[in-house]
Protein backbone atom coordinates (compact mmCIF):
# COMPACT_ATOMS: atom_id res chain seq x y z
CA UNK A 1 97.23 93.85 101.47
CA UNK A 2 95.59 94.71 98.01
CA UNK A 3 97.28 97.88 97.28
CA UNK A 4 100.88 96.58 99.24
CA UNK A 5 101.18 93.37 97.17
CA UNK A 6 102.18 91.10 100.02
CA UNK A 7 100.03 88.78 101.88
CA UNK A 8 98.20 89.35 105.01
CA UNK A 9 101.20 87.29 107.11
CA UNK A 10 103.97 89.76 105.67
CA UNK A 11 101.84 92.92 106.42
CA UNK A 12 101.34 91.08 109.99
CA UNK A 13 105.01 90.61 110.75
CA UNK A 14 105.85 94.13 109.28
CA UNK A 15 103.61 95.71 111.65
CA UNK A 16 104.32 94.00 114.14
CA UNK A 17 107.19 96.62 115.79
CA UNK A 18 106.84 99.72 115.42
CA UNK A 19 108.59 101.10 112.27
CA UNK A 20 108.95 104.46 111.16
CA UNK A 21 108.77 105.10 107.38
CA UNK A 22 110.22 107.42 105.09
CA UNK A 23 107.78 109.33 102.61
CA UNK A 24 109.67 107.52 99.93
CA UNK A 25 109.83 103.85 101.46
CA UNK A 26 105.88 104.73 102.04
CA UNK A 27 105.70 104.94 98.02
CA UNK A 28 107.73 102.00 97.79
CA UNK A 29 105.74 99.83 100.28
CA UNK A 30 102.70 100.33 98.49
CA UNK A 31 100.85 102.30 101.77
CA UNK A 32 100.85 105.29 100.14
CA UNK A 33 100.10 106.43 95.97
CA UNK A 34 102.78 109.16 95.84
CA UNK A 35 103.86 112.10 97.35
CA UNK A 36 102.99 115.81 96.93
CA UNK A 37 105.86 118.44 96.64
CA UNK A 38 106.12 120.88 99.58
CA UNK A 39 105.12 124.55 98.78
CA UNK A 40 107.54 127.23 99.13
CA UNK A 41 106.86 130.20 101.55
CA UNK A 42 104.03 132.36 100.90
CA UNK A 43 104.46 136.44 101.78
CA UNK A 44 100.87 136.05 102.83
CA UNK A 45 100.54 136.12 106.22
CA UNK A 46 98.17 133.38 108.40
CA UNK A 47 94.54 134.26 109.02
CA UNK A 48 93.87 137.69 107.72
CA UNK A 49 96.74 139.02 109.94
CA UNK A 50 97.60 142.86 109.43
């Protein structure tokens, strides 16, 4: 409840269904600190492969 800003009853009734977040509405929420940018494609190939 700390980092969300909302008291313990909100986070309680928020909960209380299960609700899918985006990345974004995560940020927003206060559940998560930010979001890290997806990589682009690597030529490498996984695990050594030849």
């Amino acid at each position: 409840m700390r980092h969300t800003g909302r008291t313990p009853e909100q986070v309680s009734a928020d909960v209380e269904r299960e609700t899918f977040l985006t990345a974004e509405d995560a940020v927003a929420y206060g559940l998560v600190g930010g979001i890290v940018p997806g990589r682009r494609p690597s030529a490498r190939r996984p695990h050594g492969g030849r």
